[in-house]
Protein backbone atom coordinates (compact mmCIF):
# COMPACT_ATOMS: atom_id res chain seq x y z
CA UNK A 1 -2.29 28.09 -15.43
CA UNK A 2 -2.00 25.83 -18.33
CA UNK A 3 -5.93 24.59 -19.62
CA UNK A 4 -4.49 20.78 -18.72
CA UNK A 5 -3.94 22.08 -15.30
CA UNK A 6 -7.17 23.56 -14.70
CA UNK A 7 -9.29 20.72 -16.30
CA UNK A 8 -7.25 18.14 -14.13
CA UNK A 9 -7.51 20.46 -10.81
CA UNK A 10 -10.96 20.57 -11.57
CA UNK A 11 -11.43 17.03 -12.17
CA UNK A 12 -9.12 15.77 -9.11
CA UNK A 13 -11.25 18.01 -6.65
CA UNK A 14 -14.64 16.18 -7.88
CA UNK A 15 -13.44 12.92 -7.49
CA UNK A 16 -12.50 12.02 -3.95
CA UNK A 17 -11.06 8.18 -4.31
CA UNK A 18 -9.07 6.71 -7.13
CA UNK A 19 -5.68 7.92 -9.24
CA UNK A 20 -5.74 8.29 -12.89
CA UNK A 21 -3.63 5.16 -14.91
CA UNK A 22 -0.80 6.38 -16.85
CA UNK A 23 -2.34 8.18 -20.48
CA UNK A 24 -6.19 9.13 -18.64
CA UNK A 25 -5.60 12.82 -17.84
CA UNK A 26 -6.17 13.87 -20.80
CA UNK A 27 -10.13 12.22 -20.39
CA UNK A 28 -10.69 14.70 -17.53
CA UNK A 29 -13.30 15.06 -16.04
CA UNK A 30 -13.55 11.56 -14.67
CA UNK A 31 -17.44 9.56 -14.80
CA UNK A 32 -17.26 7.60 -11.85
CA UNK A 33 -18.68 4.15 -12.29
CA UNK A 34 -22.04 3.32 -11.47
CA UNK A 35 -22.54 2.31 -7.32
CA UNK A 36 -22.09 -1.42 -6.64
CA UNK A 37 -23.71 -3.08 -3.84
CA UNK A 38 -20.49 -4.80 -2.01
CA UNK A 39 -20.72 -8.73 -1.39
CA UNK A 40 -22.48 -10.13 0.98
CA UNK A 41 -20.46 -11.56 3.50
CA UNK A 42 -21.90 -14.14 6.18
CA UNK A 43 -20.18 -14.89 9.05
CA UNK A 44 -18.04 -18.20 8.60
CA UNK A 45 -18.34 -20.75 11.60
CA UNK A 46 -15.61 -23.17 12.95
CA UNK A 47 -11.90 -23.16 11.33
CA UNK A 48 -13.10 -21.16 8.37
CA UNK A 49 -14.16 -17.96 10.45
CA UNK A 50 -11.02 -16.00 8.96
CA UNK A 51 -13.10 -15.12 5.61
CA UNK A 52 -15.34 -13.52 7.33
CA UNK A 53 -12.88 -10.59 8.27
CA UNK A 54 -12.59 -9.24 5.04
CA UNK A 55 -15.22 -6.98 4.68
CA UNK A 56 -13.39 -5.14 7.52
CA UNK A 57 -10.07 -4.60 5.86
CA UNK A 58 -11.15 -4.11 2.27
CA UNK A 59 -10.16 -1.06 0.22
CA UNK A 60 -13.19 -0.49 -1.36
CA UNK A 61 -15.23 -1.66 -4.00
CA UNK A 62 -13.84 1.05 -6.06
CA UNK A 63 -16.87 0.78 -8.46
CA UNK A 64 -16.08 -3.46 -9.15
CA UNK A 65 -19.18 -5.78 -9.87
CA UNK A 66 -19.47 -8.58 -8.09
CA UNK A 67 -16.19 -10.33 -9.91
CA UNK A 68 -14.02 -7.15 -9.17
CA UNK A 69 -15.06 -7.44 -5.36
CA UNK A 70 -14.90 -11.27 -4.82
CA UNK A 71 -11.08 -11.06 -6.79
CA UNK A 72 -10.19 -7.95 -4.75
CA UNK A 73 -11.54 -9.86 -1.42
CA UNK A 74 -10.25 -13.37 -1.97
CA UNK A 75 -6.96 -11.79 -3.31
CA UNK A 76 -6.33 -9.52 -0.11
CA UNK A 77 -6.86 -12.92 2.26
CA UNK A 78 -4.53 -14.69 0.31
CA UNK A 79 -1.97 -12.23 0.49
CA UNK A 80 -2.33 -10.77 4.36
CA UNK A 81 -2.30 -14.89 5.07
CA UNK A 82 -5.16 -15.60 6.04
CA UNK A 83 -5.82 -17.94 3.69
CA UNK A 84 -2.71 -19.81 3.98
CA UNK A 85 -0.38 -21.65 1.73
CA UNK A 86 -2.57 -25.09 0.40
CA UNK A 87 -5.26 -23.99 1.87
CA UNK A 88 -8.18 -26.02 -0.47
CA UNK A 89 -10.38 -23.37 -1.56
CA UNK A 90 -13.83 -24.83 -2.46
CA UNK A 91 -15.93 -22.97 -5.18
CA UNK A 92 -19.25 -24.29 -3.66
CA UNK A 93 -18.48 -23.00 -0.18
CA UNK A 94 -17.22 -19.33 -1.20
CA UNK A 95 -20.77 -18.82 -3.36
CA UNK A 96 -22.76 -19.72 -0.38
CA UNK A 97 -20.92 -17.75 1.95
CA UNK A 98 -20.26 -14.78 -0.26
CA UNK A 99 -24.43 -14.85 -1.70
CA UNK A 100 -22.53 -15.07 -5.31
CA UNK A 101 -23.52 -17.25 -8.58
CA UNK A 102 -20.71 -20.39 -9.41
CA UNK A 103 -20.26 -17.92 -13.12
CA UNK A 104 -18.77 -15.17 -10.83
CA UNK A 105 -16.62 -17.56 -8.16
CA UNK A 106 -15.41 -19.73 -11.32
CA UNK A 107 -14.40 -16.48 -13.13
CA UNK A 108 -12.62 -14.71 -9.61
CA UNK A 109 -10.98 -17.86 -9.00
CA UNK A 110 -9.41 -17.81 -13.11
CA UNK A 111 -8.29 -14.56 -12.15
CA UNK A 112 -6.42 -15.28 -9.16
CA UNK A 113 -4.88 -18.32 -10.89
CA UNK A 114 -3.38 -16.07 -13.36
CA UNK A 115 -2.03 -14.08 -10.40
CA UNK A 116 -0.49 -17.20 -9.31
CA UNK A 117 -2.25 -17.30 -5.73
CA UNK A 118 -4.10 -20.36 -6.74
CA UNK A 119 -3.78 -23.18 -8.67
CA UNK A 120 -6.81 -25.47 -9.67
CA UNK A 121 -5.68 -29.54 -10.74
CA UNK A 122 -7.75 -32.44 -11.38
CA UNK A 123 -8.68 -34.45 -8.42
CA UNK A 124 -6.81 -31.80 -6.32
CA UNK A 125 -9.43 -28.62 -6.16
CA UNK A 126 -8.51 -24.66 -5.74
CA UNK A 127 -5.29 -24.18 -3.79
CA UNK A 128 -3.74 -21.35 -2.55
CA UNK A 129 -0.27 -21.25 -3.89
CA UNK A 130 3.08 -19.93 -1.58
CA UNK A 131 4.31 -16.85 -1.94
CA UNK A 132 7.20 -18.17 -4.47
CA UNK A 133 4.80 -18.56 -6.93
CA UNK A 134 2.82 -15.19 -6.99
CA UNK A 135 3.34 -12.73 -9.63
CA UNK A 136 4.71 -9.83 -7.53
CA UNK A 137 4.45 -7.55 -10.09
CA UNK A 138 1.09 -7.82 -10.40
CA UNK A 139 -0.34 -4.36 -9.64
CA UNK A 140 -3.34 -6.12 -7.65
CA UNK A 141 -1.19 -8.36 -5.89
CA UNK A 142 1.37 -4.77 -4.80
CA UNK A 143 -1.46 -3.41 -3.53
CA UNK A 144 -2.92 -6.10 -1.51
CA UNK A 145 0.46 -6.36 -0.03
CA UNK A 146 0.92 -2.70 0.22
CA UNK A 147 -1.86 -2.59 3.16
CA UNK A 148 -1.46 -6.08 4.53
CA UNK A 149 1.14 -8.14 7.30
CA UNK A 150 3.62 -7.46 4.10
CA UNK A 151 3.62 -3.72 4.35
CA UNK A 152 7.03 -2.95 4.88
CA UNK A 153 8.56 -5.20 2.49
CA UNK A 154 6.77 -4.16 -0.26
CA UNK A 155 7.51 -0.36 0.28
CA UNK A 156 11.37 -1.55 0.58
CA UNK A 157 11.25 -3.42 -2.58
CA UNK A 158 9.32 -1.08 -4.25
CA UNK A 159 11.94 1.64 -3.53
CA UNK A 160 14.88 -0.44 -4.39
CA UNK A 161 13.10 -1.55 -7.90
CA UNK A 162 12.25 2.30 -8.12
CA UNK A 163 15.67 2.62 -7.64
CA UNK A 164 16.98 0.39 -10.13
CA UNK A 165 14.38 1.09 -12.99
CA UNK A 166 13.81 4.82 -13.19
CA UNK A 167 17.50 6.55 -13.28
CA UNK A 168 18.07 4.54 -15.78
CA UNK A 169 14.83 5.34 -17.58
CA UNK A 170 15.90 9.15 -16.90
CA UNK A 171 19.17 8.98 -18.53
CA UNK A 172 17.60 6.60 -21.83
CA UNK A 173 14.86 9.23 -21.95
CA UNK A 174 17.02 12.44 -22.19
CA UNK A 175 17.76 10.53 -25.80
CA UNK A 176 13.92 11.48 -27.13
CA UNK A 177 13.47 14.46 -27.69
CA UNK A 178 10.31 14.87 -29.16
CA UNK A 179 7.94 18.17 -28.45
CA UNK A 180 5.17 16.21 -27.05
CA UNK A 181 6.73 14.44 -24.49
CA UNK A 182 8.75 17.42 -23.30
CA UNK A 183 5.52 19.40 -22.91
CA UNK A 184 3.50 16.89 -21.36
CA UNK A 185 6.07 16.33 -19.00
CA UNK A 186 6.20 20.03 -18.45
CA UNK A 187 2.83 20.06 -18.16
CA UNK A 188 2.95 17.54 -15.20
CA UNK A 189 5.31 19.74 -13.38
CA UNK A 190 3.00 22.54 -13.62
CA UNK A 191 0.06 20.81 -12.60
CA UNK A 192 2.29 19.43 -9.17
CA UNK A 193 3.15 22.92 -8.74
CA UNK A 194 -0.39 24.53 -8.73
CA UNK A 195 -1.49 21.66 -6.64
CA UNK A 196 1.43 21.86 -3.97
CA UNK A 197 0.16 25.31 -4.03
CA UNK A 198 -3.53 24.76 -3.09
CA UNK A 199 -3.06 21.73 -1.17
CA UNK A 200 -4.75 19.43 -3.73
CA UNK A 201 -2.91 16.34 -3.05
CA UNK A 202 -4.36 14.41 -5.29
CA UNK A 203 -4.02 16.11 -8.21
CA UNK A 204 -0.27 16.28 -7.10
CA UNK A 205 0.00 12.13 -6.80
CA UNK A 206 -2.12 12.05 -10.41
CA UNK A 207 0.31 14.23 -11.92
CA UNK A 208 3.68 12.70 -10.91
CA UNK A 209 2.01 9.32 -11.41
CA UNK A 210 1.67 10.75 -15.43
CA UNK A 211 5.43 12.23 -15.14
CA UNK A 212 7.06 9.13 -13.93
CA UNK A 213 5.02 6.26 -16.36
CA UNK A 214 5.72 8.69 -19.24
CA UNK A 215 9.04 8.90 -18.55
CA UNK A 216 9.66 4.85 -18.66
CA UNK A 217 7.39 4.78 -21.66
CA UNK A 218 9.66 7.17 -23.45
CA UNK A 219 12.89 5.56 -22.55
CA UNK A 220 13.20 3.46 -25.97
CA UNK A 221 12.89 0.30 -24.19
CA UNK A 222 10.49 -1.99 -24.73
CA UNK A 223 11.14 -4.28 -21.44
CA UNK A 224 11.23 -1.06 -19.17
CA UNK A 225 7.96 0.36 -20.42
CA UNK A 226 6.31 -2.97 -19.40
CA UNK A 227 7.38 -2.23 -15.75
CA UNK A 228 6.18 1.53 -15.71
CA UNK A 229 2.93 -0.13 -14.06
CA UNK A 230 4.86 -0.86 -11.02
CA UNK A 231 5.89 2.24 -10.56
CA UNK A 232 2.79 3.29 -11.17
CA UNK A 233 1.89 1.34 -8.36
CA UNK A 234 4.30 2.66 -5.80
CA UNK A 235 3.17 5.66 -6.34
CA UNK A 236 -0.75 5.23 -5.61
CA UNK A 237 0.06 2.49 -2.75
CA UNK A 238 -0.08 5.12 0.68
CA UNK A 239 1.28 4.48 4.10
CA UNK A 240 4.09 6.64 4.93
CA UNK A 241 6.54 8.72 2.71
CA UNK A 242 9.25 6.16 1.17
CA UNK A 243 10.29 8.48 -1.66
CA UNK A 244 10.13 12.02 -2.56
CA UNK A 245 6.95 11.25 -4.81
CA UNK A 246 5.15 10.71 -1.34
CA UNK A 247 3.97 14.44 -0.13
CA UNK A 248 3.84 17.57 -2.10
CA UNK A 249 6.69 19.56 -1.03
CA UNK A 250 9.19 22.18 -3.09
CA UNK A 251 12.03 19.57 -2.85
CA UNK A 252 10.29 17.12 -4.59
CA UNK A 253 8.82 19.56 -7.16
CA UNK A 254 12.34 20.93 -7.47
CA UNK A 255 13.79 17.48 -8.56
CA UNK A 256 10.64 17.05 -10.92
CA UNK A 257 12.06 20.13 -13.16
CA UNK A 258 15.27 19.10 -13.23
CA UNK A 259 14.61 15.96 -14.39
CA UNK A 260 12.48 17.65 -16.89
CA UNK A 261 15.31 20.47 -17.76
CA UNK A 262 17.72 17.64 -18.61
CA UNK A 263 15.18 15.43 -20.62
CA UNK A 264 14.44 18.77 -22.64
CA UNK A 265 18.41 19.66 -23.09
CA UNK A 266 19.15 15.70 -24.41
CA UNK A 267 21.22 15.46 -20.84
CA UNK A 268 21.46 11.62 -19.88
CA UNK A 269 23.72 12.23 -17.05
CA UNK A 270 22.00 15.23 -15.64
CA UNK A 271 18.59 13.91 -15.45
CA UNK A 272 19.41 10.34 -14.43
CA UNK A 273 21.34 12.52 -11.26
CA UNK A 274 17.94 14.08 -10.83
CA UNK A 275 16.09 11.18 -10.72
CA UNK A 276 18.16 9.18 -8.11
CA UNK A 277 18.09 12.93 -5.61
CA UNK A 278 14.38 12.72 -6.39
CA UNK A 279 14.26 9.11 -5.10
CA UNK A 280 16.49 9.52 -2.18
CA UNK A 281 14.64 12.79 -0.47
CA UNK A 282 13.74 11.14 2.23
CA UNK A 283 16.35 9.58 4.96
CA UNK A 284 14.11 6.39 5.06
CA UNK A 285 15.33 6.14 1.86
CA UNK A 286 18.68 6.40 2.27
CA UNK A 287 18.84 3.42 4.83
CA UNK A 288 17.47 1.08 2.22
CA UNK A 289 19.32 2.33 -1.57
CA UNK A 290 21.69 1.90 -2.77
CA UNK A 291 23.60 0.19 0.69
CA UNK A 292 23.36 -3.22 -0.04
CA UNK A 293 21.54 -5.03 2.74
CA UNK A 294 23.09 -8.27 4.95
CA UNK A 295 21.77 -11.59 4.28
């Protein structure tokens, strides 16, 4: 076993939440961030006793101050629905009821503007904005609707864009040939192997995330590599298997070398052929790319 192996098998078994962003494994092992008291949450009376449901489905504090938690709760309403399209969102109200200063609602609330859920106008307030204006490729905003009402959808389109981004990527890759990318890629497929081997799961969905954001960032294309979040993103979102990223198994980790054979021997066709098996392992798959769907 490779020393990036064992350092990142180490690492993955100490740390029990939480996947690695695309470039961190090499920073093993991991200092979590310092324990944050979550948000107090009163219960809401009358026709606004939907916000105080949140604290029920929330993912977890994952470490966030008080910002990180109110963005992460106010985001995940917004998106499941229950904070509906122009619904006036009042920054007074949400500090009282969340026990949080104006600084951090004022901030949360910027941050969800950018995310185009809200949108704050003069003599108009904080409104929640429909879903045409959201920025679905917001990694946030995936995973709010990864584990909300929207589940489904967003595991469809997240396969089809997987679909349409990384074979591609694959066969634009296969053009770079440099040492360090082959051998951290080979390196990934190592790691998935050891971990398939040992059950680690984690380490397994750290490592492929690596493999498949390295891959895009490798491609030579500017406007790809600025979508190798989302596919970051599909891969950390969990819920069922959509793809054969989704469970450790030897087909998956089969596909994984090839792809990383052909990227090694300069073979476009080969490893974008690899990349489109990997992505259709699964028959779930297969009812949703590439048959076009009926409108």
């Amino acid at each position: 076993m490779s020393t990036l192996a064992h350092t990142m098998m180490t690492a993955a078994r100490s740390a029990d939440s939480g996947l690695a962003s695309p470039g961190e494994l090499d920073r093993y092992p991991y200092a979590e961030a310092p324990a944050v008291d979550r948000v107090g949450i009163p219960a809401w009376g009358g026709g606004d006793s939907e916000l105080g449901r949140v604290g029920r489905r929330a993912a977890g504090s994952r470490g966030r101050g008080l910002h990180g938690q109110l963005v992460q709760q106010l985001g995940q309403m917004i998106v499941s629905g229950d904070l509906g399209a122009d619904r006036p969102l009042v920054p007074e109200e949400i500090g009282q009821r969340f026990e949080v200063s104006r600084t951090v609602v004022r901030e949360s609330l910027r941050v969800l503007e950018a995310k185009g859920l809200v949108s704050a106008r003069p003599n108009v307030g904080t409104r929640v904005r429909p879903v045409s204006d959201w920025n679905l490729l917001d990694p946030d905003i995936i995973e709010w609707r990864a584990f909300g009402p929207q589940r489904d959808d967003q595991r469809r389109e997240l396969s089809e864009l997987r679909w349409t981004i990384e074979p591609l990527a694959a066969r634009l890759a296969a053009g770079h040939g440099r040492e360090d990318v082959q051998q951290r890629l080979a390196d990934m497929v190592e790691i998935m192997g050891h971990a398939m081997a040992q059950g680690d799961a984690l380490t397994f969905s750290r490592a492929d995330s690596e493999f498949h954001s390295l891959l895009i960032q490798v491609a030579g294309n500017r406007m790809l590599e600025h979508l190798s979040g989302i596919v970051s993103s599909a891969l950390q979102v969990s819920g069922g298997p959509v793809t054969g990223c989704d469970r450790p198994n030897e087909t998956s980790l089969a596909h994984h070398g090839r792809i990383r054979d052909a990227l090694a021997a300069g073979d476009g066709a080969a490893a974008e052929t690899a990349m489109r098996q990997l992505l259709t392992v699964h028959p779930e798959v297969e009812r949703v790319v590439p048959a076009p769907r009926e409108h």
